[in-house]
PDB file of N, CA and C in Angstrom:
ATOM      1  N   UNK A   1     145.966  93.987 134.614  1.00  0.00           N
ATOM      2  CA  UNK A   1     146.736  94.774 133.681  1.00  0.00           C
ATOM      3  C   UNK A   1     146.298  94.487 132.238  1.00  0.00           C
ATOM      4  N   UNK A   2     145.593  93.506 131.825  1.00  0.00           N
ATOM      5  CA  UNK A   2     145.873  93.043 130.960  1.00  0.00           C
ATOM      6  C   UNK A   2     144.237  93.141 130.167  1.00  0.00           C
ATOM      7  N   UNK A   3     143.112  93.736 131.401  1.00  0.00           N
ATOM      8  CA  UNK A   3     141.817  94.384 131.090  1.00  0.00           C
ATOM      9  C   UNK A   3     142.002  95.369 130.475  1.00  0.00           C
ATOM     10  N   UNK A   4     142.565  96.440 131.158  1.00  0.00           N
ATOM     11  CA  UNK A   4     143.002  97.616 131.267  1.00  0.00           C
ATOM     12  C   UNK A   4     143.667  98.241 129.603  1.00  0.00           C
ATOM     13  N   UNK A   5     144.712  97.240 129.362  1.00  0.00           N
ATOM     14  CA  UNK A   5     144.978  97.449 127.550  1.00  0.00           C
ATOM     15  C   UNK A   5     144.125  97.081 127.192  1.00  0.00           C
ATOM     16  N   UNK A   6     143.180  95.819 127.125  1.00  0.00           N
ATOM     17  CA  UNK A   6     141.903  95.639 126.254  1.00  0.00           C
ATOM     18  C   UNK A   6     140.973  96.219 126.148  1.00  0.00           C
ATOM     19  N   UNK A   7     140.772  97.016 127.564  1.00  0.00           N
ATOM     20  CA  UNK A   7     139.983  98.810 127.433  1.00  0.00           C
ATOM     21  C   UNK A   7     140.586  99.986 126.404  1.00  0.00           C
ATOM     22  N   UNK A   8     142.078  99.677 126.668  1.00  0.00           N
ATOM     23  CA  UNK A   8     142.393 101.006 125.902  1.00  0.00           C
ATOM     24  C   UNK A   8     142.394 100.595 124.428  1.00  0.00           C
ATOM     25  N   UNK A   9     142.458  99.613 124.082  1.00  0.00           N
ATOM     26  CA  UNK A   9     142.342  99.382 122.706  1.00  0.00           C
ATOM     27  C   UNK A   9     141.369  99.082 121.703  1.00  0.00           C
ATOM     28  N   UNK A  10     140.457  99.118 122.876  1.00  0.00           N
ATOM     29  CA  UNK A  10     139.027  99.087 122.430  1.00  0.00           C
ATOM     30  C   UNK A  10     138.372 100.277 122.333  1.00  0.00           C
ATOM     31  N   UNK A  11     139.262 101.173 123.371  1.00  0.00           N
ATOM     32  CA  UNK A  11     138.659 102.325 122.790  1.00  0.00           C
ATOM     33  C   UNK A  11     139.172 102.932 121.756  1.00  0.00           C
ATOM     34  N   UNK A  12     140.498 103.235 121.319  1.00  0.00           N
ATOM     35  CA  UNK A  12     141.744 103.320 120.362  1.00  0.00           C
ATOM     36  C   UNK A  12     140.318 103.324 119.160  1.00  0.00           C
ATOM     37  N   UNK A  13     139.671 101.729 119.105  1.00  0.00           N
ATOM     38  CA  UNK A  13     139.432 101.354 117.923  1.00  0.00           C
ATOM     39  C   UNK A  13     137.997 102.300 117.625  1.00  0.00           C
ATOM     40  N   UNK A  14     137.365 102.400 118.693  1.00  0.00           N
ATOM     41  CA  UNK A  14     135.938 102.924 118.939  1.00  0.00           C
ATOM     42  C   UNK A  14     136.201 104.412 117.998  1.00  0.00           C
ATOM     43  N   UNK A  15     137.322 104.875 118.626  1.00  0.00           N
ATOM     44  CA  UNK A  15     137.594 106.735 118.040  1.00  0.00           C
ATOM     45  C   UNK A  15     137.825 106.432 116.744  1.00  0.00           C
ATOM     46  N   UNK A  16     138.738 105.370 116.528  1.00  0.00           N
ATOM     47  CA  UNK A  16     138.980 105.381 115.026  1.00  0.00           C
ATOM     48  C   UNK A  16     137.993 105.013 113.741  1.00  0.00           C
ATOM     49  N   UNK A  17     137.288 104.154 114.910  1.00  0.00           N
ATOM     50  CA  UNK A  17     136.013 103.601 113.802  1.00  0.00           C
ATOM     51  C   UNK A  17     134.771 105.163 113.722  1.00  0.00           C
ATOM     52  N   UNK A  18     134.279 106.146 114.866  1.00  0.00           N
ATOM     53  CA  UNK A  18     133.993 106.806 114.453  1.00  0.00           C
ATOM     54  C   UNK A  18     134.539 108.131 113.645  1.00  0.00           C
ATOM     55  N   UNK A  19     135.869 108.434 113.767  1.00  0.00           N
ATOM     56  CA  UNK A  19     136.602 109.173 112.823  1.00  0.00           C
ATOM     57  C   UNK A  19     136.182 109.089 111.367  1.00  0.00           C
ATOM     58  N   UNK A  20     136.385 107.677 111.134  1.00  0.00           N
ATOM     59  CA  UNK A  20     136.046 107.027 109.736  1.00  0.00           C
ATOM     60  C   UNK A  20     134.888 107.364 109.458  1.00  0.00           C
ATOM     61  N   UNK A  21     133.599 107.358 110.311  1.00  0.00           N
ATOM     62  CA  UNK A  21     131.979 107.638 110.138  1.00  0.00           C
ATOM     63  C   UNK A  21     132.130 108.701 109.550  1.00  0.00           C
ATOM     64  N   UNK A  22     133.183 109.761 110.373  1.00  0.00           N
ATOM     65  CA  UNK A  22     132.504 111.333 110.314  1.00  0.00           C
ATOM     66  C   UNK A  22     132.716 111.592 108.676  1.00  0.00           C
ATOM     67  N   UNK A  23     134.430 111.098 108.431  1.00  0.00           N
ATOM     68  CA  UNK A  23     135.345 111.687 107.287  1.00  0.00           C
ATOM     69  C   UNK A  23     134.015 110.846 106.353  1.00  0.00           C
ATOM     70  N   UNK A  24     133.500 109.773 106.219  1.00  0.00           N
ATOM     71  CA  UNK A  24     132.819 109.055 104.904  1.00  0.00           C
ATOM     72  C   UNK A  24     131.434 110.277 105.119  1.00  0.00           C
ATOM     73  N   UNK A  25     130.816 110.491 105.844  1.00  0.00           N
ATOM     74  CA  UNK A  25     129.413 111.258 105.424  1.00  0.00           C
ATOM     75  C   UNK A  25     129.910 112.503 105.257  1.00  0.00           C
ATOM     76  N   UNK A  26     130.995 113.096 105.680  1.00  0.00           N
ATOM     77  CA  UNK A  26     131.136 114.441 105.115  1.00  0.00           C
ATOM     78  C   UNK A  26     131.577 114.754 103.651  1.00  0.00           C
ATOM     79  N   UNK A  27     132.227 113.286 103.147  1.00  0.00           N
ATOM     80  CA  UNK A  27     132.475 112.919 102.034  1.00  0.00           C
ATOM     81  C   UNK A  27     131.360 112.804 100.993  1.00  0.00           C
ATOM     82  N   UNK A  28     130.516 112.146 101.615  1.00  0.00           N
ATOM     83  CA  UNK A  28     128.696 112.085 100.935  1.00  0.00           C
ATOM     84  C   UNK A  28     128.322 112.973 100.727  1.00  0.00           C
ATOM     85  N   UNK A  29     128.221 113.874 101.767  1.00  0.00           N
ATOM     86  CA  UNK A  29     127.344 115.293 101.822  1.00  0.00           C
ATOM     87  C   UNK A  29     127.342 115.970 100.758  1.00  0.00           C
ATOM     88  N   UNK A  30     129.076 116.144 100.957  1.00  0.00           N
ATOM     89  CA  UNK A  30     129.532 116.722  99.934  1.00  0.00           C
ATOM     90  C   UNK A  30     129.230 116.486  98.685  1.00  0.00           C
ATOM     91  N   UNK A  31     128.767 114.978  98.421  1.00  0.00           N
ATOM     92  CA  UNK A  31     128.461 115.307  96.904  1.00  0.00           C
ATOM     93  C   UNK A  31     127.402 115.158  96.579  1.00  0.00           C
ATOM     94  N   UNK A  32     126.053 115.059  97.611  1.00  0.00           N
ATOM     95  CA  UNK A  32     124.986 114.931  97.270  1.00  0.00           C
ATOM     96  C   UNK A  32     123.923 116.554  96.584  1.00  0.00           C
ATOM     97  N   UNK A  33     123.476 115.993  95.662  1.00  0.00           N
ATOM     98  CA  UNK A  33     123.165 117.462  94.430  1.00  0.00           C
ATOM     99  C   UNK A  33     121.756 117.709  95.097  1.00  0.00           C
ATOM    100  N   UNK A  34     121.049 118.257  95.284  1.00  0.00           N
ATOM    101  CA  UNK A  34     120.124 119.027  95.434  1.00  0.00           C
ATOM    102  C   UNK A  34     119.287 119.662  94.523  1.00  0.00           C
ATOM    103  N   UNK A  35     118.448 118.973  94.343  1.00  0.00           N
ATOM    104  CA  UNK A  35     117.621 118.972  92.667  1.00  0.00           C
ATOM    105  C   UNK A  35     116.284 119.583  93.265  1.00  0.00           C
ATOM    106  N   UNK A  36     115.851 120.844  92.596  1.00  0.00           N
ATOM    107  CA  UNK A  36     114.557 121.787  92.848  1.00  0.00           C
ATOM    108  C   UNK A  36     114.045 121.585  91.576  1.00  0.00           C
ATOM    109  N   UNK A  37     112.508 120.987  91.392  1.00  0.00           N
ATOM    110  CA  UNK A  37     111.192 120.727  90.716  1.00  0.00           C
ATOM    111  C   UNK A  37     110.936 122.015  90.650  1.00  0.00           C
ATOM    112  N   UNK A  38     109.725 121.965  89.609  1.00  0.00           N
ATOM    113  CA  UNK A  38     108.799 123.188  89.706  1.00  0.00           C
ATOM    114  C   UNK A  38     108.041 122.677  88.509  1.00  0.00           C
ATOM    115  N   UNK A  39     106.177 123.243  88.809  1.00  0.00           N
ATOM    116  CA  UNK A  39     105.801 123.366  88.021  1.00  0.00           C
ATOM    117  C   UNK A  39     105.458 123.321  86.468  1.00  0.00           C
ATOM    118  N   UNK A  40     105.226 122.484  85.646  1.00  0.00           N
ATOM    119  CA  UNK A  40     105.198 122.720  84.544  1.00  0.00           C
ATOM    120  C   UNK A  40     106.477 122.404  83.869  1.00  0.00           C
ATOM    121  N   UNK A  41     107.831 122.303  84.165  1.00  0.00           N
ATOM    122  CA  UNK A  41     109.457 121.290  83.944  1.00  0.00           C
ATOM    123  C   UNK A  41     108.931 120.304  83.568  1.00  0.00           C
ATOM    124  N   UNK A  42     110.050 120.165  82.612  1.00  0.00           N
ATOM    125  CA  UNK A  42     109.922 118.922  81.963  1.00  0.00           C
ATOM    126  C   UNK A  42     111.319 118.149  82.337  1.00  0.00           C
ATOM    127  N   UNK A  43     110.893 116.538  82.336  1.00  0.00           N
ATOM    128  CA  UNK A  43     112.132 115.785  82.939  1.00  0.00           C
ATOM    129  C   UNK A  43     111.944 114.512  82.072  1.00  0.00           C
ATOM    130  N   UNK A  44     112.878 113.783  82.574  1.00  0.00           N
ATOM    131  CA  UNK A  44     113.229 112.525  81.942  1.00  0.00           C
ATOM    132  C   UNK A  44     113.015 111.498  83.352  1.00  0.00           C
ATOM    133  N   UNK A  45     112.174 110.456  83.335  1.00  0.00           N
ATOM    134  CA  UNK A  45     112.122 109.625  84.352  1.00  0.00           C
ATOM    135  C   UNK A  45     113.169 108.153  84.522  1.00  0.00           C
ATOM    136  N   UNK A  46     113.725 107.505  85.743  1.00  0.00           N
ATOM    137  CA  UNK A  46     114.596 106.637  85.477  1.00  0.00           C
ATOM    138  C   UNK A  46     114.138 105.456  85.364  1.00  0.00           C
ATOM    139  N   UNK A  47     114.187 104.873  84.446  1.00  0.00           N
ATOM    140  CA  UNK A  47     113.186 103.159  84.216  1.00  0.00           C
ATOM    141  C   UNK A  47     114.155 102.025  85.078  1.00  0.00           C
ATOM    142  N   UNK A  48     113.903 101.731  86.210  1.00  0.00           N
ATOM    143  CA  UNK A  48     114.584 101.065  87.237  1.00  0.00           C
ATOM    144  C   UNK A  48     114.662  99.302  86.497  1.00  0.00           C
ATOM    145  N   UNK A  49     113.540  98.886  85.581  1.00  0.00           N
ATOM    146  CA  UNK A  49     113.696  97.691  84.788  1.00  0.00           C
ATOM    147  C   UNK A  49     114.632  97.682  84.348  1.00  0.00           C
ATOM    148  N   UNK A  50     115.198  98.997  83.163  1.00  0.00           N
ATOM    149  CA  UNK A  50     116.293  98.476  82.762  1.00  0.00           C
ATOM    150  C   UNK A  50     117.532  98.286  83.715  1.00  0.00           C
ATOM    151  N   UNK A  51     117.668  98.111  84.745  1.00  0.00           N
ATOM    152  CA  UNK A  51     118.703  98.237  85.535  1.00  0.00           C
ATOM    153  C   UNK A  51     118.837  96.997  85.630  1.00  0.00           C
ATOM    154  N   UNK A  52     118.159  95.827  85.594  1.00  0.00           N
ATOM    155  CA  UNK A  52     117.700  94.509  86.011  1.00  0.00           C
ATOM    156  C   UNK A  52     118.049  93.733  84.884  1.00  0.00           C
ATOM    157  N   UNK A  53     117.908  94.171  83.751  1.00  0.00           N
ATOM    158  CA  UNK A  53     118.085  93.627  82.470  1.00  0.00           C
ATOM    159  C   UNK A  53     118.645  94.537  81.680  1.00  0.00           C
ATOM    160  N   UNK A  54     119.811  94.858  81.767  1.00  0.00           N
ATOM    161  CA  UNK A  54     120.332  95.816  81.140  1.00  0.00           C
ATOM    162  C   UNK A  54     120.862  95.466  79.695  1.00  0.00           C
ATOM    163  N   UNK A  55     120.435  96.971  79.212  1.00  0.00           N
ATOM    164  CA  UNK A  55     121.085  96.347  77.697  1.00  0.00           C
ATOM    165  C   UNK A  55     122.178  97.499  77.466  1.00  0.00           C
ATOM    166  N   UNK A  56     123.083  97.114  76.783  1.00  0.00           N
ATOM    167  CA  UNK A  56     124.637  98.341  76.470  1.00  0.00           C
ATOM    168  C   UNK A  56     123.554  99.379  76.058  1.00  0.00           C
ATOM    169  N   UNK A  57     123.145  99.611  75.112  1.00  0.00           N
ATOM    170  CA  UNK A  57     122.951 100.772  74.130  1.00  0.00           C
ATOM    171  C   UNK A  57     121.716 101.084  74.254  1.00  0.00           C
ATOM    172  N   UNK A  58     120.384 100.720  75.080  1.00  0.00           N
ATOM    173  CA  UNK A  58     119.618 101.321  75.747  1.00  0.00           C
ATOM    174  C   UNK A  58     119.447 101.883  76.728  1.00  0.00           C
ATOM    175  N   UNK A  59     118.770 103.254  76.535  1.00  0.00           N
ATOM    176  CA  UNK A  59     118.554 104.577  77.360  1.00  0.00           C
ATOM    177  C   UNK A  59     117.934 103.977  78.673  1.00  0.00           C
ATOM    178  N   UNK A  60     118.214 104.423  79.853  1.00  0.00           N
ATOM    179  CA  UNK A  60     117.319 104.098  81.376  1.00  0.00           C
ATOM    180  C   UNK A  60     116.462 105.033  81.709  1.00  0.00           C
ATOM    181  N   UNK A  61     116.705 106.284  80.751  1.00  0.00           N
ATOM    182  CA  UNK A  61     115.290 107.133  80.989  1.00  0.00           C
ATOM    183  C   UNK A  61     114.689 107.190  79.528  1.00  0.00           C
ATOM    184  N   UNK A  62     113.185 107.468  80.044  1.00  0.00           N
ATOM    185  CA  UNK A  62     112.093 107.426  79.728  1.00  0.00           C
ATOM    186  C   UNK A  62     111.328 109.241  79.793  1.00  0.00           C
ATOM    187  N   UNK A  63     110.652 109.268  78.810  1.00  0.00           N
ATOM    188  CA  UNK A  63     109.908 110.774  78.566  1.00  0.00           C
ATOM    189  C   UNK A  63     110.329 111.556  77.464  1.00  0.00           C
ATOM    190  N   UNK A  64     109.990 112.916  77.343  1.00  0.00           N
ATOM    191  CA  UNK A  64     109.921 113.232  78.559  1.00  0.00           C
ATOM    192  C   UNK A  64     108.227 113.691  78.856  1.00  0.00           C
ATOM    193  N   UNK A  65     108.194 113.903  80.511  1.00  0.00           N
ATOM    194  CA  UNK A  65     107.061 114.039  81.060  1.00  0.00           C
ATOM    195  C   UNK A  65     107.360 115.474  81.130  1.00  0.00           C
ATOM    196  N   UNK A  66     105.975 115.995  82.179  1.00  0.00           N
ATOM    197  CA  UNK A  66     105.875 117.178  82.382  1.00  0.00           C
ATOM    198  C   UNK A  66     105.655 117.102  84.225  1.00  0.00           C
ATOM    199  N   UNK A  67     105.698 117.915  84.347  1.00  0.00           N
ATOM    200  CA  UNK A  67     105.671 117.910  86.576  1.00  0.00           C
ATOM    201  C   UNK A  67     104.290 119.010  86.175  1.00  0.00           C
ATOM    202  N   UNK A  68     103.573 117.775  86.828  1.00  0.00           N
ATOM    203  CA  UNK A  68     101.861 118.270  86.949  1.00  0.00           C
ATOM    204  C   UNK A  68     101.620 119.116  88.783  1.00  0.00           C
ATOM    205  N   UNK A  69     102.323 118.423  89.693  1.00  0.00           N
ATOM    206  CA  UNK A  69     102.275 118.906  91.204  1.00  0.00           C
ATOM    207  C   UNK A  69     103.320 118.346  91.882  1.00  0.00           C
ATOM    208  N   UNK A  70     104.366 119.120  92.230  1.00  0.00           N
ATOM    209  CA  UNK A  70     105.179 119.187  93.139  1.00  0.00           C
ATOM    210  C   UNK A  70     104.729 118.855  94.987  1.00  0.00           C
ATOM    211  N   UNK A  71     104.571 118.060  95.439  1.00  0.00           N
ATOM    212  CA  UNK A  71     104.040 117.521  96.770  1.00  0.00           C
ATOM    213  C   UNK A  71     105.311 117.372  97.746  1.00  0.00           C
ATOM    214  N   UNK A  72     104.596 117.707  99.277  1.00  0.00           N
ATOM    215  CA  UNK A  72     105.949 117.361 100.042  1.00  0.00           C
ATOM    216  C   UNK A  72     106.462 115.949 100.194  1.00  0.00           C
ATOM    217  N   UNK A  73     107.948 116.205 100.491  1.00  0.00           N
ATOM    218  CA  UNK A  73     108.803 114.677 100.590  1.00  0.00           C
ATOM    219  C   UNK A  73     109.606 114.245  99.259  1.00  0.00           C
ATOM    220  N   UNK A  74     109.548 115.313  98.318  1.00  0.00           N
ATOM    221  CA  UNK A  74     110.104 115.250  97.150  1.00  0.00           C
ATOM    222  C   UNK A  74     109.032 114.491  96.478  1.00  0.00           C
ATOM    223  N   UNK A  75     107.964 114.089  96.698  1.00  0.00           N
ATOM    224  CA  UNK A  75     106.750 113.302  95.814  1.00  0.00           C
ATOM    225  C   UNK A  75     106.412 114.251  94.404  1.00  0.00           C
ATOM    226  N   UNK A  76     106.974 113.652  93.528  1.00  0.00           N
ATOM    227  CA  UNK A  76     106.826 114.679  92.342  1.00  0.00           C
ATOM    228  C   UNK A  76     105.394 113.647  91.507  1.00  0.00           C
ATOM    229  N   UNK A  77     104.613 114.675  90.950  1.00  0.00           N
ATOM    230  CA  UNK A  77     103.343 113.777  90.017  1.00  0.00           C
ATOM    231  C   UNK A  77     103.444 114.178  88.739  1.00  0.00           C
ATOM    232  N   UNK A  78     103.817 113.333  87.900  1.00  0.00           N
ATOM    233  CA  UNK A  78     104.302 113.587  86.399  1.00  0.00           C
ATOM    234  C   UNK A  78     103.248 113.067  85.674  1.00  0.00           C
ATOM    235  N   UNK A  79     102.817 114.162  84.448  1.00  0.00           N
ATOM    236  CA  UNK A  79     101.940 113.716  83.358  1.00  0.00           C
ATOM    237  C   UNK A  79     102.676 113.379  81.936  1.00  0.00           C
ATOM    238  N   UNK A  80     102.379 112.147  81.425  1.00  0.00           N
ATOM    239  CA  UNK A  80     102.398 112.081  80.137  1.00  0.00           C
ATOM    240  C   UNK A  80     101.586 112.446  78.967  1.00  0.00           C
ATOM    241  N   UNK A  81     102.175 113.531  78.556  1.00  0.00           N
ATOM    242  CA  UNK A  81     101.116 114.553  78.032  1.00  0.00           C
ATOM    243  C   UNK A  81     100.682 113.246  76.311  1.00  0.00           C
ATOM    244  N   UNK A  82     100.836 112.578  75.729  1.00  0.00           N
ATOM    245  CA  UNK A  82     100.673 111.717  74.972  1.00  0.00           C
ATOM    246  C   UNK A  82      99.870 110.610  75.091  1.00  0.00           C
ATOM    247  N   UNK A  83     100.143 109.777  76.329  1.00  0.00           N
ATOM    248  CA  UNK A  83      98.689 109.028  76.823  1.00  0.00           C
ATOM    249  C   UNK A  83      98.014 109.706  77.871  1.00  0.00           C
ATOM    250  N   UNK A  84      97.561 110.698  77.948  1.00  0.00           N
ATOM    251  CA  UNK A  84      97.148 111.935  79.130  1.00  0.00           C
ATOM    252  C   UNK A  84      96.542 110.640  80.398  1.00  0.00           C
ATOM    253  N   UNK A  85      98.116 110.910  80.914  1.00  0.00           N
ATOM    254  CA  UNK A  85      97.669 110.138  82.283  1.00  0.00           C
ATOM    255  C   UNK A  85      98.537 110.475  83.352  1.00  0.00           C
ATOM    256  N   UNK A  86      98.657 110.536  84.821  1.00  0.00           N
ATOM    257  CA  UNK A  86      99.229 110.953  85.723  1.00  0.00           C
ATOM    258  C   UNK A  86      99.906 110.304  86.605  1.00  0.00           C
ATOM    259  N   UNK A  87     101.148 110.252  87.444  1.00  0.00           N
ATOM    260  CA  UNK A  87     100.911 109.371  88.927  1.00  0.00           C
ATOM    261  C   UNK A  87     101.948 109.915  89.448  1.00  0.00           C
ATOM    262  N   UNK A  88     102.296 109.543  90.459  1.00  0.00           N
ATOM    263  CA  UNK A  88     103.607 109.939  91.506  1.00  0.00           C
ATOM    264  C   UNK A  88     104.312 109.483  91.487  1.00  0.00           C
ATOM    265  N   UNK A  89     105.822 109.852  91.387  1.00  0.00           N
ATOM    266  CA  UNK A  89     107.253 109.229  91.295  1.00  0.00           C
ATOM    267  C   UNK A  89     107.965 109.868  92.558  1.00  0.00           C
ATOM    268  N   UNK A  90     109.227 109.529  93.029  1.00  0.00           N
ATOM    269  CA  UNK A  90     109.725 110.135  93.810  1.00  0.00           C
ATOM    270  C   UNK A  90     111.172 111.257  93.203  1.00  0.00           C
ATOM    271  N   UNK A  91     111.256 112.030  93.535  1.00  0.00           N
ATOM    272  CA  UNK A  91     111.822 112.902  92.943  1.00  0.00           C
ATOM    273  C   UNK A  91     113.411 112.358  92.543  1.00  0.00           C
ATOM    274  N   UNK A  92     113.791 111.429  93.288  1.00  0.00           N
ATOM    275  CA  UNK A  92     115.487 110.640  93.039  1.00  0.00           C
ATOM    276  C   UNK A  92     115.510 110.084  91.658  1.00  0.00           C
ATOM    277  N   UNK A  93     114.054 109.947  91.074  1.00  0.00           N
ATOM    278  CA  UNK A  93     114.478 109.231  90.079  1.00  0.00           C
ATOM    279  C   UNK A  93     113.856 109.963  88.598  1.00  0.00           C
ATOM    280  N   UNK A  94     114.241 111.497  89.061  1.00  0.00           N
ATOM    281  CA  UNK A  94     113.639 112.114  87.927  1.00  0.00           C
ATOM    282  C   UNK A  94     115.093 112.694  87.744  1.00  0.00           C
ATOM    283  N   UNK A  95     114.930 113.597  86.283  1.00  0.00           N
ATOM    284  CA  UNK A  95     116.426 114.485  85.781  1.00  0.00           C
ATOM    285  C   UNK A  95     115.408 115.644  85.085  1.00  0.00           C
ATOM    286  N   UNK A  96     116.035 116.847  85.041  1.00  0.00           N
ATOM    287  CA  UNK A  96     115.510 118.025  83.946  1.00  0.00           C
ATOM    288  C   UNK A  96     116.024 116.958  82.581  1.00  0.00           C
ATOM    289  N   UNK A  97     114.742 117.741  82.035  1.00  0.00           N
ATOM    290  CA  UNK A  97     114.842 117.457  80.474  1.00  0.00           C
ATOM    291  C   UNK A  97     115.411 119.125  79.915  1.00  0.00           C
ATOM    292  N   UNK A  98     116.137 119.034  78.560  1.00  0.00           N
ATOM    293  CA  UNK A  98     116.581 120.075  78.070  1.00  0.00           C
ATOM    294  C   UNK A  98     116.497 120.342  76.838  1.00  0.00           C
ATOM    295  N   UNK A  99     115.687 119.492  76.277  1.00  0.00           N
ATOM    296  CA  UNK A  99     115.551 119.467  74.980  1.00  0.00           C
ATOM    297  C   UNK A  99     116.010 118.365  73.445  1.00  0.00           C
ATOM    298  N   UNK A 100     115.829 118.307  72.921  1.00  0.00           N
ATOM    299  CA  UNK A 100     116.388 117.450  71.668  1.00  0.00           C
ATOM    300  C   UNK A 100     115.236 115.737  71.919  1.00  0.00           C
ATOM    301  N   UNK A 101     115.565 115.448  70.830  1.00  0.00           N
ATOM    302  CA  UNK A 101     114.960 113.941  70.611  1.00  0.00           C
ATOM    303  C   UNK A 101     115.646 112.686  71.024  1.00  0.00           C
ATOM    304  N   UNK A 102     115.146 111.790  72.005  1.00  0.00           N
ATOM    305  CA  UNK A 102     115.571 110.771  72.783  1.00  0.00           C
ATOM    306  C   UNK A 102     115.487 109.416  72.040  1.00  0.00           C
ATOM    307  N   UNK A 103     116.152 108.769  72.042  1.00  0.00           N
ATOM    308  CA  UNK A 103     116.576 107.947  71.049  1.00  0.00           C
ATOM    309  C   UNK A 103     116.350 106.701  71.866  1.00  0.00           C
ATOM    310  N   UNK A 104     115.114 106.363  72.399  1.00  0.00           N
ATOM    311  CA  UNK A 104     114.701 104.738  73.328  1.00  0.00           C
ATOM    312  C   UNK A 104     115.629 103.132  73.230  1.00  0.00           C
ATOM    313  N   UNK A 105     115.901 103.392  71.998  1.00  0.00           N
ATOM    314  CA  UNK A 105     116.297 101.724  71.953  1.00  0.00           C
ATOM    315  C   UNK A 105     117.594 101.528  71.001  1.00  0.00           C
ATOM    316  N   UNK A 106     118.784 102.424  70.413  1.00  0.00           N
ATOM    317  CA  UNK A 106     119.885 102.386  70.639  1.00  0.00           C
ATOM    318  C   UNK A 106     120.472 104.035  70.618  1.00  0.00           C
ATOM    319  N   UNK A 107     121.676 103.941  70.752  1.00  0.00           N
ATOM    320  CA  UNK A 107     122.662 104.970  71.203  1.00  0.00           C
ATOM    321  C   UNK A 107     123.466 105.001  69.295  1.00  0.00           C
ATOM    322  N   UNK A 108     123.912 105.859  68.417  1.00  0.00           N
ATOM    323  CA  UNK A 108     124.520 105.559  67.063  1.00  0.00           C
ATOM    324  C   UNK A 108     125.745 106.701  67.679  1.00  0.00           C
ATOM    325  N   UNK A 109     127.232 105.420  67.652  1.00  0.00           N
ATOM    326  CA  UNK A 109     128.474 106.328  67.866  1.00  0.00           C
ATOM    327  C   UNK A 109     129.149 106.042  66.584  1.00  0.00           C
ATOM    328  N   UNK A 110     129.746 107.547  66.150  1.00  0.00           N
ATOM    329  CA  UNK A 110     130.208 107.550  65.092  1.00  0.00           C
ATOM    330  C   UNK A 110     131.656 106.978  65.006  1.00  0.00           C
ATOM    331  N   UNK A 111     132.548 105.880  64.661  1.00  0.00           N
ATOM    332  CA  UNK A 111     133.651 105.503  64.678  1.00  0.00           C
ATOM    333  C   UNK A 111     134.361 105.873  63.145  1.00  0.00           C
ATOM    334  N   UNK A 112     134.487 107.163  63.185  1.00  0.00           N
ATOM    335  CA  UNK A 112     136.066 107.599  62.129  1.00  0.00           C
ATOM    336  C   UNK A 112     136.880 108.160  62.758  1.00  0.00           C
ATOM    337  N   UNK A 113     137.931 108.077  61.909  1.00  0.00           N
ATOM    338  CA  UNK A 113     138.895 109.028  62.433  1.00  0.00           C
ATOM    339  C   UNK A 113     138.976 110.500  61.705  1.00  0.00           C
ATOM    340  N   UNK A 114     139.548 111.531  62.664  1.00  0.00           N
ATOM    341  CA  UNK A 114     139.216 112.770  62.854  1.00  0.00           C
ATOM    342  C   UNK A 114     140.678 112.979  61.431  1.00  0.00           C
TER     343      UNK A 114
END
């Protein structure tokens, strides 16, 4: 008798633990963005150093570059049109660029009052 509940509660736990699987990746799915390259775009790349040594008021991207060839697997190949040189990044760690001047090494917030 006493197998028999330790079956059923093992399974109890089995449904509940995959319930939990389903509800967390449908949760993910849901917010994972779907970013399309192309040609000639310009982006901002993510400098994974600073993540390691982080500083408050320095930027984690870098550029911007230009997308020289779009390759399968999301393999994006970005040129820096300034030291004209090339290589492959993976596409997770790129962003569209949109314009304006990037400010590398601090952030200036204005503190008055309105």
């Amino acid at each position: 008798m006493k197998l028999q509940e330790l079956d059923e509660m093992r399974f109890h736990a089995y449904e509940s633990s995959k319930l939990y699987k389903e509800r967390v990746k449908s949760y993910h799915d849901k917010r994972i963005v779907n970013r399309e390259f192309h040609q000639g775009q310009k982006v901002l790349l993510f400098n994974s150093k600073l993540k390691l040594f982080p500083g408050k008021l320095k930027s984690k991207w870098s550029g911007p570059f230009i997308i020289k060839e779009v390759k399968p697997y999301r393999a994006i190949e970005i040129e820096d049109v300034e030291m004209k040189r090339s290589w492959t990044v993976n596409g997770q760690r790129l962003k569209l660029y949109f314009g304006g001047e990037i400010d590398r090494l601090a952030t200036k917030v204005s503190l008055t009052d309105p």
